[in-house]
Protein backbone atom coordinates (compact mmCIF):
# COMPACT_ATOMS: atom_id res chain seq x y z
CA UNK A 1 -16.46 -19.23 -9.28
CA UNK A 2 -20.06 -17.96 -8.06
CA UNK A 3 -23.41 -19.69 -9.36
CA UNK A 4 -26.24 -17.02 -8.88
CA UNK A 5 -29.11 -18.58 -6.88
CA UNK A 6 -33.10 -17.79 -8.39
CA UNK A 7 -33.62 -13.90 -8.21
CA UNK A 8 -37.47 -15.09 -6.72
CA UNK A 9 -34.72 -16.18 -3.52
CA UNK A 10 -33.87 -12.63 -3.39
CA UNK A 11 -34.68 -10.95 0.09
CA UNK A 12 -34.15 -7.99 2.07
CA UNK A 13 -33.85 -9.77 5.36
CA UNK A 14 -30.54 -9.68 7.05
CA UNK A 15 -31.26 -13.14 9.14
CA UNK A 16 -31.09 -14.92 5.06
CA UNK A 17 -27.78 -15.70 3.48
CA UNK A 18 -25.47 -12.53 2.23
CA UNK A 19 -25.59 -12.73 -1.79
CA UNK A 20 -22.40 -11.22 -3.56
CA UNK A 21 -22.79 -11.03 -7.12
CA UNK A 22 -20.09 -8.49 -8.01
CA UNK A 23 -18.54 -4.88 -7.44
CA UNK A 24 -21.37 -3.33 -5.88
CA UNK A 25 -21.26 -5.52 -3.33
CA UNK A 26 -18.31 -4.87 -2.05
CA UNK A 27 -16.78 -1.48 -0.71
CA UNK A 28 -13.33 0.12 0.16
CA UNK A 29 -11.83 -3.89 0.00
CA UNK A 30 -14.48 -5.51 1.91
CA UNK A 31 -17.86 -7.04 1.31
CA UNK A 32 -21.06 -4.92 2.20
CA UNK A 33 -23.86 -7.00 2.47
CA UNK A 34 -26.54 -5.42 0.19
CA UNK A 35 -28.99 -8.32 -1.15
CA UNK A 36 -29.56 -11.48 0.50
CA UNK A 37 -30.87 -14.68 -0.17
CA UNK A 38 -32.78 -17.87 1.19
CA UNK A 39 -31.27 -20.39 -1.64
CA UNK A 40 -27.44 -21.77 -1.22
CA UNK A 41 -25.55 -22.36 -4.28
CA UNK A 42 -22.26 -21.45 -3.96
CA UNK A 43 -20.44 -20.14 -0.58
CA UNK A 44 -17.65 -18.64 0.34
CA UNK A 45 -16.01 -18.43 3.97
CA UNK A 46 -15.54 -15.55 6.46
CA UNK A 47 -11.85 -14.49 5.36
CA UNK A 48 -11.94 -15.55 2.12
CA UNK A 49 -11.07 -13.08 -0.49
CA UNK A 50 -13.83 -11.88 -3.37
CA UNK A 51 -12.57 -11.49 -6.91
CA UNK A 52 -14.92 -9.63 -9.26
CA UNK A 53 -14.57 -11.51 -12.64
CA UNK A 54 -17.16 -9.40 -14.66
CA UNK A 55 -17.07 -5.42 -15.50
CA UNK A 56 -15.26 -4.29 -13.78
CA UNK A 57 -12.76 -7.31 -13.68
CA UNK A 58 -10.45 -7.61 -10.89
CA UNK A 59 -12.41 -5.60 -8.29
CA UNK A 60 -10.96 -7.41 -4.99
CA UNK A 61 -12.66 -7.37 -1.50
CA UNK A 62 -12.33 -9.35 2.12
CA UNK A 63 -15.66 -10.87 3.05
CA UNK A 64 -16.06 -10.83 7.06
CA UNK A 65 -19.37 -13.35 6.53
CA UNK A 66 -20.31 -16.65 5.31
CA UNK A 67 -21.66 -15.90 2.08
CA UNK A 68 -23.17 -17.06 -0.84
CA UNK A 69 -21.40 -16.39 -4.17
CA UNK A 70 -23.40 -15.35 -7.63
CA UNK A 71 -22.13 -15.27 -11.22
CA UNK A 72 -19.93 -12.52 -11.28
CA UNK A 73 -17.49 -13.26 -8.22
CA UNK A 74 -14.77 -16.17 -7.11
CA UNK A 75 -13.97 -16.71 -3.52
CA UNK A 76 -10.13 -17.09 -3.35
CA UNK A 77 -8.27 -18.54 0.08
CA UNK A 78 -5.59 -16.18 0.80
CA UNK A 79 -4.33 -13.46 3.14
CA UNK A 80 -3.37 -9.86 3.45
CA UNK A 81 -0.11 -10.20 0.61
CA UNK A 82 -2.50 -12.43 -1.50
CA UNK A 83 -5.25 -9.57 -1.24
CA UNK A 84 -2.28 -6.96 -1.84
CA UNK A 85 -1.15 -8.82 -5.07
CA UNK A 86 -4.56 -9.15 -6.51
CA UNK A 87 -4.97 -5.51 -5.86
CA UNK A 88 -2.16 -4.69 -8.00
CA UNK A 89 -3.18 -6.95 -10.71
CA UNK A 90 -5.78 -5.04 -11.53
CA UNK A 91 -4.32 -1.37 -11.34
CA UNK A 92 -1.63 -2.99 -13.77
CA UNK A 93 -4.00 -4.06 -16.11
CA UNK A 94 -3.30 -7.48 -15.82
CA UNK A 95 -7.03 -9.12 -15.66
CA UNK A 96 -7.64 -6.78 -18.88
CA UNK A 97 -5.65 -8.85 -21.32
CA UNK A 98 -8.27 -12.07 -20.83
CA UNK A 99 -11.57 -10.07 -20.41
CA UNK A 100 -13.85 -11.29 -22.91
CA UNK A 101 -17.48 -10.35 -23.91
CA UNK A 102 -19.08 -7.00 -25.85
CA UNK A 103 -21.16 -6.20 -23.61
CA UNK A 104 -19.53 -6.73 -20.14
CA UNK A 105 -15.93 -7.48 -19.20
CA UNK A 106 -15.32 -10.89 -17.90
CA UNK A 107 -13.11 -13.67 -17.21
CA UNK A 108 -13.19 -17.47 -16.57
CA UNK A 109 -11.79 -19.66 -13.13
CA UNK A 110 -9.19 -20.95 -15.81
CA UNK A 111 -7.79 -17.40 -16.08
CA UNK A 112 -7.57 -17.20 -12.19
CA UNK A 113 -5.94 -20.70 -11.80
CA UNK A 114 -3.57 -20.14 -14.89
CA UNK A 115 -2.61 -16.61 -13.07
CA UNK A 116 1.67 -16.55 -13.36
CA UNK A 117 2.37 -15.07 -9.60
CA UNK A 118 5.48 -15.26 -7.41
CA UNK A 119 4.66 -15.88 -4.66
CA UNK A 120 7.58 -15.93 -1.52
CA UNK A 121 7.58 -17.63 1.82
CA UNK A 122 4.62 -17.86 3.83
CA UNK A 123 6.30 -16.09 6.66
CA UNK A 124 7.85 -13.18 3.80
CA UNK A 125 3.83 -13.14 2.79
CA UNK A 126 2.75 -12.25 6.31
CA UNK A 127 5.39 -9.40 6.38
CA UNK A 128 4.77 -8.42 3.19
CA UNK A 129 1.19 -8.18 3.62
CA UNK A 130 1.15 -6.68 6.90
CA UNK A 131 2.90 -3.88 5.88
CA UNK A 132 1.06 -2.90 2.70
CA UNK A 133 -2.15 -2.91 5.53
CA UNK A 134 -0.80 -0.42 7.63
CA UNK A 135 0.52 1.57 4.66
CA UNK A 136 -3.44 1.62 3.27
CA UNK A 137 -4.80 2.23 6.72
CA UNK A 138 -2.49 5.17 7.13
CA UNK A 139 -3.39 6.62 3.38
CA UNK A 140 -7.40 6.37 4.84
CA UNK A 141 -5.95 8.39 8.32
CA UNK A 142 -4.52 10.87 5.76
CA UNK A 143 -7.43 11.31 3.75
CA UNK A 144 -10.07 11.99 6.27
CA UNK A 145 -7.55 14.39 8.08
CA UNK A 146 -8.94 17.35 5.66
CA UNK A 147 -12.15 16.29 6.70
CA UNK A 148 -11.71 16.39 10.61
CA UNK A 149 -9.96 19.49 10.42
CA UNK A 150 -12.88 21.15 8.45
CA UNK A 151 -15.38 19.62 10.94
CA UNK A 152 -13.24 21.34 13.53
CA UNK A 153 -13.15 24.55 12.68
């Protein structure tokens, strides 16, 4: 789980730390740096997966940096059937059940460790994971198709 660093760390400069604090920060399942910062509290590694764990809960993204990790995120170590599963979690509703709070949506690293998964082989993983990829890179082919051939003509 993410500790926010002191918003007066807060910069604009790209040669600082990425900060990921939640949703916004992260984009069609990957992190898009957006705010950085000169103050480390708590990172998270280039391949590490980002769970959102305030509203919306469950939002999932791949982070291709080093980062630093604020309040509303947790860095999880996994790969592409990991990411897939997580990704289903939360179109199922799953993270929904333990959201807590009035005002936003959120859960605690005890609802993420206590998470009941199946998980198979590491090898089955891989497969399983790999496929899922090319199946969502082919829906993205699909969907910009209308927009190529509109460009075209």
């Amino acid at each position: 789980m993410g500790q926010s660093p002191s918003s007066r760390n807060y910069t604009e400069n790209p040669s600082d730390y990425i900060l990921v604090q939640g949703n916004a920060d992260m984009k069609n399942g990957h992190v898009v740096p957006r705010v950085w910062t000169t103050q480390i509290t708590k990172q998270a590694e280039k391949g590490d997966l980002i769970l959102s764990v305030r509203a919306p809960v469950g939002d999932i993204g791949k982070t291709d940096y080093d980062i630093v990790i604020g309040r509303g995120v947790a860095a999880i170590k996994g790969n592409s059937f990991i990411f897939q599963l997580l990704t289903k979690m939360k179109l199922n509703g799953y993270w929904t059940r333990f959201s807590t709070g009035s005002t936003f949506e959120s859960i605690n690293s005890d609802n993420i460790k206590n998470a009941q998964i199946m998980i198979p082989n590491l090898k089955e993983q891989e497969k399983i994971g790999n496929t899922f990829s090319s199946i969502d890179s082919l829906i993205t082919l699909h969907q910009r198709k209308p927009d190529y051939q509109k460009w075209r003509y």
